[in-house]
PDB file of N, CA and C in Angstrom:
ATOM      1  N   UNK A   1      -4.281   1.350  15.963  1.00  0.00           N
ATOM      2  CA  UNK A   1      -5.412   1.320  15.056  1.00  0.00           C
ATOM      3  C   UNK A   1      -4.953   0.913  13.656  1.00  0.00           C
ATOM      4  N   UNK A   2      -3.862   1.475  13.175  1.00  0.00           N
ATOM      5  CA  UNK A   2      -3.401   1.405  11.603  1.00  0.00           C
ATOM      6  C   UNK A   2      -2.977  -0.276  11.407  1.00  0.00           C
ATOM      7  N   UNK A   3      -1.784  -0.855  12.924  1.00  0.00           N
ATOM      8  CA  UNK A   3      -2.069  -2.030  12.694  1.00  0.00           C
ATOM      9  C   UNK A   3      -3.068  -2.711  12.763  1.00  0.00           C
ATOM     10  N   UNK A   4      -4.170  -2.708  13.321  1.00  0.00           N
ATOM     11  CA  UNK A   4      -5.532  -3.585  13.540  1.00  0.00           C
ATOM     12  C   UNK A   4      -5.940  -3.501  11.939  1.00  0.00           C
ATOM     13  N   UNK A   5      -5.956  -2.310  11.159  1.00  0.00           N
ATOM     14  CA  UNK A   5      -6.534  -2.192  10.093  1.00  0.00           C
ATOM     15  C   UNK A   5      -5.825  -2.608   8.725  1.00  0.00           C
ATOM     16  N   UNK A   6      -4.208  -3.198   8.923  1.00  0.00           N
ATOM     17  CA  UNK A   6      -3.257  -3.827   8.203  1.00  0.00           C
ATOM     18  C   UNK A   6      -4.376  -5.287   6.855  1.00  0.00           C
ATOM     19  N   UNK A   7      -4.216  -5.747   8.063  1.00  0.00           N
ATOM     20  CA  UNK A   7      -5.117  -7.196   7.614  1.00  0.00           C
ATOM     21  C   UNK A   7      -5.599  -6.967   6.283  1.00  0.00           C
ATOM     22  N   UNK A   8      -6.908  -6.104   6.879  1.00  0.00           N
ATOM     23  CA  UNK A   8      -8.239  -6.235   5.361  1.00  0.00           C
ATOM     24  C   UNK A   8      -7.775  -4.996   4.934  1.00  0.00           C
ATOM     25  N   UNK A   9      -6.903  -4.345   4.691  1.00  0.00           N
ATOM     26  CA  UNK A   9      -6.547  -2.784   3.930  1.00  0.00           C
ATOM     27  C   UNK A   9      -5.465  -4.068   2.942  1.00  0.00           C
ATOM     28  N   UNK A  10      -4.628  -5.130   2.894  1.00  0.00           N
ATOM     29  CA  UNK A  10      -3.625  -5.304   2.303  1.00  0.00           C
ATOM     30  C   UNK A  10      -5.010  -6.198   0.972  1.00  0.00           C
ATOM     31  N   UNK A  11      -5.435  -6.988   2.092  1.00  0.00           N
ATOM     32  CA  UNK A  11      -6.542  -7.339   0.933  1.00  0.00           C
ATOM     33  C   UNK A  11      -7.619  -6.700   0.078  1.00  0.00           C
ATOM     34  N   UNK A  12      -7.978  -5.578   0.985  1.00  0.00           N
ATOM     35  CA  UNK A  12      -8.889  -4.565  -0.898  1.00  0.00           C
ATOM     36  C   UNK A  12      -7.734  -4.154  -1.286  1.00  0.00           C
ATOM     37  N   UNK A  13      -6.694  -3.767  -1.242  1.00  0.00           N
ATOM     38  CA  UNK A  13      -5.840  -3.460  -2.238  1.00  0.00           C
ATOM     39  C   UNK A  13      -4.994  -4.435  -3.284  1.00  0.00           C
ATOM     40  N   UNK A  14      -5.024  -5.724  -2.537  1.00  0.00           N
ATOM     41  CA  UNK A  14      -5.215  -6.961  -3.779  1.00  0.00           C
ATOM     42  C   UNK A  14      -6.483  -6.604  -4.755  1.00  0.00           C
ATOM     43  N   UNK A  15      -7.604  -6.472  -4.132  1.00  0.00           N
ATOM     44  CA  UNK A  15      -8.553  -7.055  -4.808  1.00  0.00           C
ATOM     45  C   UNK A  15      -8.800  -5.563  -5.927  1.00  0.00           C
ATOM     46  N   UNK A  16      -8.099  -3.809  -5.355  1.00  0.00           N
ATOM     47  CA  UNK A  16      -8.779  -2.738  -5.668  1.00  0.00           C
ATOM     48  C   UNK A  16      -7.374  -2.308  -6.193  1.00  0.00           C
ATOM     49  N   UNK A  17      -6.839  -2.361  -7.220  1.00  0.00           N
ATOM     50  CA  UNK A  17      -5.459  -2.202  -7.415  1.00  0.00           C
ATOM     51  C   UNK A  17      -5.012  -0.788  -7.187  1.00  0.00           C
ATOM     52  N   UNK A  18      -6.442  -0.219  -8.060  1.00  0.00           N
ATOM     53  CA  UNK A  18      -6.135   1.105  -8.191  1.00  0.00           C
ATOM     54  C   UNK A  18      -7.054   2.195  -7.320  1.00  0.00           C
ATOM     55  N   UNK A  19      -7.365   1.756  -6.742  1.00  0.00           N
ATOM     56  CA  UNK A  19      -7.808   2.365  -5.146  1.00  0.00           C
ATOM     57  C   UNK A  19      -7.247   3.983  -5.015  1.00  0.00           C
ATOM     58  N   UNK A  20      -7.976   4.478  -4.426  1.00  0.00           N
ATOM     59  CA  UNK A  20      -7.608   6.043  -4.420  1.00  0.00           C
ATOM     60  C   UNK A  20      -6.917   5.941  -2.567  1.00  0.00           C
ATOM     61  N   UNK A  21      -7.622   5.197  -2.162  1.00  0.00           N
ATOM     62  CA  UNK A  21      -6.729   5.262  -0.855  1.00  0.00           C
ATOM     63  C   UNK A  21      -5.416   5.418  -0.747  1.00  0.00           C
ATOM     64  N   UNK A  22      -4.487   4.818  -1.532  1.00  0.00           N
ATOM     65  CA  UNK A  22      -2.653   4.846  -2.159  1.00  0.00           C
ATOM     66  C   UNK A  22      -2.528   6.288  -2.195  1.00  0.00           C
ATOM     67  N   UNK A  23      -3.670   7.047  -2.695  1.00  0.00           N
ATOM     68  CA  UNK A  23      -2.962   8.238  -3.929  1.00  0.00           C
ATOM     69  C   UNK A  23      -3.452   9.371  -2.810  1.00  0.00           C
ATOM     70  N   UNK A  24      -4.550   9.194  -2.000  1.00  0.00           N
ATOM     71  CA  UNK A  24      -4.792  10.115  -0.819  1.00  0.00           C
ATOM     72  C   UNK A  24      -3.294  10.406  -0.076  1.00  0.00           C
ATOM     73  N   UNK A  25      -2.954   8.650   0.337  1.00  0.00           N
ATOM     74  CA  UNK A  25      -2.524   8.371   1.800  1.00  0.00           C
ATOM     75  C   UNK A  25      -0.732   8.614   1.671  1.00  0.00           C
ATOM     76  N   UNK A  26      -0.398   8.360   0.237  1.00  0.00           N
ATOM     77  CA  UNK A  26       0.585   8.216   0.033  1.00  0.00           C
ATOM     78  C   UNK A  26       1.405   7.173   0.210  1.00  0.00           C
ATOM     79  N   UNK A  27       0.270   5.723   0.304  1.00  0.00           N
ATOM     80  CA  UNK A  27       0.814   4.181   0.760  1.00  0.00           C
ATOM     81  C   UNK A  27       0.925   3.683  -0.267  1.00  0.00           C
ATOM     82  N   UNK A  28       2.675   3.743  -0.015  1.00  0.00           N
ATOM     83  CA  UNK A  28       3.174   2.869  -1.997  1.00  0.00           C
ATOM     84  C   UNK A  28       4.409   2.716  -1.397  1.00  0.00           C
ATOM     85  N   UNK A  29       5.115   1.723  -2.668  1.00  0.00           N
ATOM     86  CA  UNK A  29       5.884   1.415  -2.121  1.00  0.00           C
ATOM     87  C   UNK A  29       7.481   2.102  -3.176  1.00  0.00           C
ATOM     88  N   UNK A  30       8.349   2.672  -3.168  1.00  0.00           N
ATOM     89  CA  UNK A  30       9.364   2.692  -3.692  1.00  0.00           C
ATOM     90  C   UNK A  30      10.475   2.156  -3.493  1.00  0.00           C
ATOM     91  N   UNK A  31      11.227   1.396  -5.243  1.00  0.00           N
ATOM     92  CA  UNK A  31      11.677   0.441  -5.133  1.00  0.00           C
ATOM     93  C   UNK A  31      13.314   1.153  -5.770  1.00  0.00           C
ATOM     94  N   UNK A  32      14.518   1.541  -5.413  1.00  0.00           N
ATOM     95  CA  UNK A  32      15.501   2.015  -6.202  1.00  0.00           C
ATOM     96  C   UNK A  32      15.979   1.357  -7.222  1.00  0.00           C
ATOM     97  N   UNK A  33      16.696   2.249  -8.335  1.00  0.00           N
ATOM     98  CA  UNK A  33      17.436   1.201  -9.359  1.00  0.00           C
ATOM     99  C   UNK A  33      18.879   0.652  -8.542  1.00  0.00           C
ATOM    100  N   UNK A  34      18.629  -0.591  -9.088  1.00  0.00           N
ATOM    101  CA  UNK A  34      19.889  -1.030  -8.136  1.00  0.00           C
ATOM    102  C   UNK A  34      19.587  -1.788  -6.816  1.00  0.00           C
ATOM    103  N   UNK A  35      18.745  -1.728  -6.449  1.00  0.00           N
ATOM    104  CA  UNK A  35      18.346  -2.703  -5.400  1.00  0.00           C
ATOM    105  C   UNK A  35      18.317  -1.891  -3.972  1.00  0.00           C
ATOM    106  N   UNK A  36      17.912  -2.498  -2.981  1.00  0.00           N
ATOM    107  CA  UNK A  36      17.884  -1.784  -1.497  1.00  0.00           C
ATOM    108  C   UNK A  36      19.051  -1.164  -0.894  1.00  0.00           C
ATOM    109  N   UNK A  37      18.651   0.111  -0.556  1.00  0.00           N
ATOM    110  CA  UNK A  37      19.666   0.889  -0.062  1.00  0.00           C
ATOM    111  C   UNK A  37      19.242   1.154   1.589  1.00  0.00           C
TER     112      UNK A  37
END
């Protein structure tokens, strides 16, 4: 289901930057100092 719903969830969150869905769901992304670990 979560992939079927990938698609149009990546695009309102283009379009909805600040969307409460992120801050519910906890879908973010963290980036380290220093690059990928």
């Amino acid at each position: 289901v979560l992939l079927r719903m990938l698609h149009s969830y990546y695009y309102h969150i283009q379009e909805y930057e600040n969307s409460l869905v992120t801050k519910f769901y906890g879908v973010h992304c963290v980036k380290p100092v220093g690059g990928q670990k």
